[in-house]
Protein backbone atom coordinates (compact mmCIF):
# COMPACT_ATOMS: atom_id res chain seq x y z
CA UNK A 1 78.69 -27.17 -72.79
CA UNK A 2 80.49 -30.38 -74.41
CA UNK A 3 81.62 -32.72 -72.26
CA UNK A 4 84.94 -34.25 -72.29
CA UNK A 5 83.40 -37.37 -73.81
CA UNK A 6 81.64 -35.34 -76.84
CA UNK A 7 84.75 -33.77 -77.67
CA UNK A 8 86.89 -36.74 -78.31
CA UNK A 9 84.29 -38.15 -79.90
CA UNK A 10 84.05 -35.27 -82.04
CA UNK A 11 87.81 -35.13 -82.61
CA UNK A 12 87.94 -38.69 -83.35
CA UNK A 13 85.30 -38.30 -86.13
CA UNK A 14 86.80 -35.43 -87.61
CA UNK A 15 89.98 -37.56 -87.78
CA UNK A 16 88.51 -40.68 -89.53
CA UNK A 17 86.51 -38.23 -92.11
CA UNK A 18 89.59 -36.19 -92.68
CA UNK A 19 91.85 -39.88 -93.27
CA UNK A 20 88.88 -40.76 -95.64
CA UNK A 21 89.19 -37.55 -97.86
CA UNK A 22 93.34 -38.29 -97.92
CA UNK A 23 92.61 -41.78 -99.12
CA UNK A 24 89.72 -40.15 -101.89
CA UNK A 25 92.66 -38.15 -102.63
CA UNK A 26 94.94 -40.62 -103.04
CA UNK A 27 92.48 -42.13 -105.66
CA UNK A 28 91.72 -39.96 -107.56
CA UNK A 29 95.31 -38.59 -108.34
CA UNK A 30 96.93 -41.71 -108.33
CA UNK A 31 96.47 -42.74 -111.86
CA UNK A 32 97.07 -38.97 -113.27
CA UNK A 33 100.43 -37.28 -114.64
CA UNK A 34 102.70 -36.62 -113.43
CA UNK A 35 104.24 -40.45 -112.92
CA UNK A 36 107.17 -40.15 -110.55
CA UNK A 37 108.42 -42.91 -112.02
CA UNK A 38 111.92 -42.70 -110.89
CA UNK A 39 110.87 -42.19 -107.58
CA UNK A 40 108.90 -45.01 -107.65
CA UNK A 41 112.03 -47.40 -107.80
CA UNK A 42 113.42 -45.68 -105.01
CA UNK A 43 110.99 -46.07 -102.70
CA UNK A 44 110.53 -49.96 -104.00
CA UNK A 45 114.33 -49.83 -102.87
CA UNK A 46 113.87 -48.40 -99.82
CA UNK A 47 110.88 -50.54 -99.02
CA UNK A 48 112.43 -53.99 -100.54
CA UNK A 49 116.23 -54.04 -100.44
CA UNK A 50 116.48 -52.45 -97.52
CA UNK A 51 113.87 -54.11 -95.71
CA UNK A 52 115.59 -57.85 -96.87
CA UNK A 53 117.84 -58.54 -93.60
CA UNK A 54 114.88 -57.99 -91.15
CA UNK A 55 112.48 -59.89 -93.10
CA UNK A 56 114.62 -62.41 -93.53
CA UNK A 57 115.97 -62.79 -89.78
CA UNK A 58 112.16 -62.78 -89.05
CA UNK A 59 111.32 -65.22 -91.09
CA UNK A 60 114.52 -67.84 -90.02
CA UNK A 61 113.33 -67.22 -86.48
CA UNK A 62 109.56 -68.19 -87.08
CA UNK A 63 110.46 -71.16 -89.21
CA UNK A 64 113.14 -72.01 -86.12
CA UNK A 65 111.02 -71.49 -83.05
CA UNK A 66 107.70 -72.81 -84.82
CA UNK A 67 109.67 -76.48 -85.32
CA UNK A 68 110.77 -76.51 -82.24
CA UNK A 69 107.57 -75.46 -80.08
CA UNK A 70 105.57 -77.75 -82.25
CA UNK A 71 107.61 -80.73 -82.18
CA UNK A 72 107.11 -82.02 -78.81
CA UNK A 73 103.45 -81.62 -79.08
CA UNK A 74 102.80 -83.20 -82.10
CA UNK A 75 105.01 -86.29 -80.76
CA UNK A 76 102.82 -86.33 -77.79
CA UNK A 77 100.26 -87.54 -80.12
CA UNK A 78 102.20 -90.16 -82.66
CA UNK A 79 101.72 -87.01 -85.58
CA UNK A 80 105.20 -85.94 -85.65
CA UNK A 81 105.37 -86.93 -89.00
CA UNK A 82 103.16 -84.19 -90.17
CA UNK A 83 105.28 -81.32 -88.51
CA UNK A 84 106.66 -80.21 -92.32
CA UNK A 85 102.62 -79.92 -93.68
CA UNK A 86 101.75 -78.12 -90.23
CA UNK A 87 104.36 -75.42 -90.71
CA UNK A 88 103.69 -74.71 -94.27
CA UNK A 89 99.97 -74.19 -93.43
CA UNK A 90 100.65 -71.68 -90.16
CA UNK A 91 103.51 -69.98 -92.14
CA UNK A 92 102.17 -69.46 -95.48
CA UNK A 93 98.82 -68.92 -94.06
CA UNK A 94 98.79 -66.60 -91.43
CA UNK A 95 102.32 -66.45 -89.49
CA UNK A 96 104.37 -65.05 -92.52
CA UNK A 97 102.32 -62.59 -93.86
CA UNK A 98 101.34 -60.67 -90.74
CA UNK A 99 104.09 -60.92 -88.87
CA UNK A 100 105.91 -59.85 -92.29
CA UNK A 101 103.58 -56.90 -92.38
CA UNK A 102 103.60 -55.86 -88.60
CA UNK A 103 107.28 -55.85 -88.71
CA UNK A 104 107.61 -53.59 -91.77
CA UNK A 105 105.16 -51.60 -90.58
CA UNK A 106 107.42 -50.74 -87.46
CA UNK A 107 110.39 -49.96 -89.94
CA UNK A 108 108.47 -48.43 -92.47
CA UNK A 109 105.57 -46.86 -90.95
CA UNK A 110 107.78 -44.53 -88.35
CA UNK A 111 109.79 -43.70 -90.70
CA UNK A 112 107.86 -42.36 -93.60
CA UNK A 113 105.37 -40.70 -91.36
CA UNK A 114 108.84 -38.79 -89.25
CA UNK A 115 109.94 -37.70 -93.39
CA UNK A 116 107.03 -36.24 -94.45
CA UNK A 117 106.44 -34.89 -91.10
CA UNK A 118 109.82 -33.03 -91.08
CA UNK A 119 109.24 -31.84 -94.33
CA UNK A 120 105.64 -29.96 -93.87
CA UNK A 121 106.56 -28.63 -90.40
CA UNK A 122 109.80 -27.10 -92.45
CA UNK A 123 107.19 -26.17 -95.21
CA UNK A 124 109.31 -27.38 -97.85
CA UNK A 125 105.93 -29.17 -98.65
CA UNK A 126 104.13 -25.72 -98.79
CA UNK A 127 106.90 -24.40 -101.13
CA UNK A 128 106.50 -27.45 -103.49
CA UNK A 129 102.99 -26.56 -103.88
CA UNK A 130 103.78 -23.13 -104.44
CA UNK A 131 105.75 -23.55 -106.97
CA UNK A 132 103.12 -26.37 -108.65
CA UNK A 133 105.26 -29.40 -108.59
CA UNK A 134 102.83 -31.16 -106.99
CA UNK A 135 104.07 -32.90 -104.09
CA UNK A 136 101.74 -35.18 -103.58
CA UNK A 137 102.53 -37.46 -106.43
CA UNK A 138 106.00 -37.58 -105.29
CA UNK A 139 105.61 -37.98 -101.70
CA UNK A 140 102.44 -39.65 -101.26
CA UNK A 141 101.39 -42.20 -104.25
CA UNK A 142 105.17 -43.53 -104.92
CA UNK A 143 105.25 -44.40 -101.33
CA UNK A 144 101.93 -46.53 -101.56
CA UNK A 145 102.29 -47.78 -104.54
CA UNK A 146 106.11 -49.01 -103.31
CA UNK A 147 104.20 -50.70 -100.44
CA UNK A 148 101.45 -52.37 -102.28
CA UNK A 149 103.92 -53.28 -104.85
CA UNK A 150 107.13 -55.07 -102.34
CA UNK A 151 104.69 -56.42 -98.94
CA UNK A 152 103.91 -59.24 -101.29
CA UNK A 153 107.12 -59.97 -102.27
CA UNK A 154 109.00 -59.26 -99.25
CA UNK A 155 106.21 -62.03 -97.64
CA UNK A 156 107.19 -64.81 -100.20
CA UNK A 157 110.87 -63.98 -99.20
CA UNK A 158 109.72 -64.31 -95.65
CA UNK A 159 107.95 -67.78 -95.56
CA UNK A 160 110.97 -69.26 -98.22
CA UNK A 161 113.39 -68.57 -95.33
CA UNK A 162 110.62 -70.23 -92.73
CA UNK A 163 110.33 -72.97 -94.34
CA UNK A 164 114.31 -73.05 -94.35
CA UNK A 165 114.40 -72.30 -90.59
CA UNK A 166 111.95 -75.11 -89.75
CA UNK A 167 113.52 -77.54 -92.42
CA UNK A 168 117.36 -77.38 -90.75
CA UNK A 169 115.71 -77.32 -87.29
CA UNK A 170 113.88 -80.75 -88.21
CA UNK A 171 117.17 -82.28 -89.93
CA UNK A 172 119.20 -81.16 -86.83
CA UNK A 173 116.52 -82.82 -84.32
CA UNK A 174 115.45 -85.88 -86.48
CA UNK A 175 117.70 -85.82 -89.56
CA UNK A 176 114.72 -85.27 -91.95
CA UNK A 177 115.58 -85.71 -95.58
CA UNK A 178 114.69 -82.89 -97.81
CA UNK A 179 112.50 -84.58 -100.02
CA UNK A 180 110.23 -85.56 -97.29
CA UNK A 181 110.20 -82.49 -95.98
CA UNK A 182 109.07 -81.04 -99.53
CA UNK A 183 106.64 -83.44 -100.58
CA UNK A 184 105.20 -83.28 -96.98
CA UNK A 185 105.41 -79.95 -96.67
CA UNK A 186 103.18 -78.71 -99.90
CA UNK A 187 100.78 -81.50 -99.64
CA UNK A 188 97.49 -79.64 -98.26
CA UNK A 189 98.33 -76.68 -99.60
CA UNK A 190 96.13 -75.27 -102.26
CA UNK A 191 96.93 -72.71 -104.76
CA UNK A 192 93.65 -70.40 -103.37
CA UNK A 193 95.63 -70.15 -99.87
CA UNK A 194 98.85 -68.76 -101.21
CA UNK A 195 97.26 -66.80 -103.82
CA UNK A 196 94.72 -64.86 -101.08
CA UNK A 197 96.84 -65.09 -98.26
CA UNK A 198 100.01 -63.55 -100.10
CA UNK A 199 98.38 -61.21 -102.40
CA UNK A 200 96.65 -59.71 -98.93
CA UNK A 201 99.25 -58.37 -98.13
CA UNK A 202 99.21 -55.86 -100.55
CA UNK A 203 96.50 -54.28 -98.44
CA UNK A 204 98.36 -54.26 -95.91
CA UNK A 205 101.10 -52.81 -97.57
CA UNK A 206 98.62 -50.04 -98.72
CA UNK A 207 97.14 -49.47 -95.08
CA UNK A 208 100.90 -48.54 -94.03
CA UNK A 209 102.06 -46.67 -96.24
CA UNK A 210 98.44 -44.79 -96.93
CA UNK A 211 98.36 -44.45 -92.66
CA UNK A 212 102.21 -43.26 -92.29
CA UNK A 213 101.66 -41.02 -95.47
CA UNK A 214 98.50 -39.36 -93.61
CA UNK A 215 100.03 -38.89 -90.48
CA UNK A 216 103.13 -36.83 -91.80
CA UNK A 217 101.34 -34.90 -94.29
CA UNK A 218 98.79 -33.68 -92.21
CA UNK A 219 101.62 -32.85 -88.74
CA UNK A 220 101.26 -29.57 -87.18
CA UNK A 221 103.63 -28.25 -84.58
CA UNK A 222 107.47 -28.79 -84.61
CA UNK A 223 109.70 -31.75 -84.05
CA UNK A 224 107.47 -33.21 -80.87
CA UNK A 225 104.26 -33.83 -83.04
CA UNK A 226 106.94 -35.22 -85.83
CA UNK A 227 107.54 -37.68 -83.30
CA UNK A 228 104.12 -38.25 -82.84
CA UNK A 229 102.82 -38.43 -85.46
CA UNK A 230 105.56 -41.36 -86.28
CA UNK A 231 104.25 -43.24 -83.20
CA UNK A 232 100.78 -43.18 -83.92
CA UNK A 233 101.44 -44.12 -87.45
CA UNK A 234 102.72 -47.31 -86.42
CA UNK A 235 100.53 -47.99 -83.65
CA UNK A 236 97.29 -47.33 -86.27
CA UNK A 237 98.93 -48.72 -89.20
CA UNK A 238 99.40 -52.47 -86.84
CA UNK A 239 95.92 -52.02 -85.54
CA UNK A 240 94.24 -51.70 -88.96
CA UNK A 241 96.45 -54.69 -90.41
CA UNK A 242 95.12 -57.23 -87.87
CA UNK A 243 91.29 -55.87 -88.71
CA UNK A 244 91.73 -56.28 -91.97
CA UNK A 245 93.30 -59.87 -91.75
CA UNK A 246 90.35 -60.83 -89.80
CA UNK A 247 87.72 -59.44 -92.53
CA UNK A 248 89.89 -60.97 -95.52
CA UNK A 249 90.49 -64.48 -93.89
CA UNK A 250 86.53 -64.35 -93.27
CA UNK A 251 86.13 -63.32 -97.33
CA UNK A 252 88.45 -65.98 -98.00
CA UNK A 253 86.84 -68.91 -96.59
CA UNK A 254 83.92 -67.78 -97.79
CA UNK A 255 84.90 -68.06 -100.96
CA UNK A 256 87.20 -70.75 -100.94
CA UNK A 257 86.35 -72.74 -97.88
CA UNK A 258 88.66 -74.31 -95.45
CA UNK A 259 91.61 -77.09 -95.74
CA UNK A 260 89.00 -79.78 -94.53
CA UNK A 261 86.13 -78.70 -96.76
């Protein structure tokens, strides 16, 4: 007799192998005919133009709040001075692209997973397939691709905005002229850290809309696992993101090494 234990177990392994054949799936089709092509700038709409306002609120707020929190610490110790270079590291580091990525994952991620999901619990999915118009291209790889395609953008459009935020904070509080704040700003930043640490977030763009994508395509039930399956998207699609900043910071400094090396 299986324990309670066993079984989850069991379910969660079924679950991981059955996400790994979707994302084998995803591979293998993704570069075959048909190319939804026109759907594909839809969904790069729906993932970048719409998505502009929160990124961009997101991104004044970090660049705002970061200034002022850091501020009164660096004064503590005489380093004040280097309060443009400090934000410019955390944002275009770290700050920017995850918290641009967590935050579209919220918007996107429930959403895409609650579409799909409506649409195979309707079996309007099923009928696609029926009639060989294969729905998976459509609903599945334009999504992705959108993702992969507007996380990196959406993340320079992010930290441009923090660097804003922190820039009018610092001329309110100290009346910092723009060109120090530029110069000092950019100074220890390398071309390796915004490369790797915007380009990343094209895998994170790919683990939400790959995760949200899974979730909806794979719904059984009616409207309640819909709902669901739009919450655990999310909650799976943030979890994975911080993982995989972890392993591709690690790469990363492998690679390139730190600021002080």
């Amino acid at each position: 007799m299986a324990t309670p234990s066993t079984s989850i177990t069991q379910e969660a392994l079924e679950n991981v192998g059955a996400f790994a054949s979707f994302v084998g799936e995803f591979f293998q089709r993704f570069w075959r005919p048909p190319f939804e092509g026109r759907e594909l700038v839809n969904q790069m709409d729906e993932v970048g133009t719409k998505s502009f306002l929160l990124v961009a609120v997101t991104g004044l707020s970090i660049g705002v709040v970061l200034a002022m929190q850091s501020r009164g610490t660096l004064a503590r110790f005489g380093a004040e001075a280097v309060l443009p270079n400090m934000l410019a590291l955390s944002i275009i580091k770290e700050i920017g692209p995850v918290l641009t990525s967590l935050v579209l994952a919220g918007r996107l991620g429930a959403g895409m997973a609650a579409e799909i999901g409506s649409m195979k619990v309707t079996e309007q999915i099923d009928a696609l397939e029926v009639a060989a118009l294969k729905p998976f291209h459509y609903l599945v790889i334009t999504r992705v691709l959108a993702c992969v395609i507007m996380f990196p953008i959406l993340t320079i459009t992010c930290d441009i905005i923090a660097l804003i935020g922190g820039f009018l904070e610092s001329m309110l509080s100290s009346d910092m002229d723009y060109r120090i704040y530029i110069s000092t700003a950019f100074e220890s930043v390398r071309f390796s850290d915004l490369i790797v640490d915007t380009m990343k977030t094209s895998i994170f763009g790919f683990i939400v809309g790959i995760v949200s994508c899974y979730r909806g395509y794979t719904v059984r039930g009616g409207t309640r696992e819909v709902g669901q399956a739009a919450m655990q998207a999310v909650v799976i699609a943030s979890l994975l993101i911080l993982l995989a900043d972890v392993i591709v910071v690690r790469m990363s400094l492998f690679l390139f090494g730190d600021i002080g090396g």
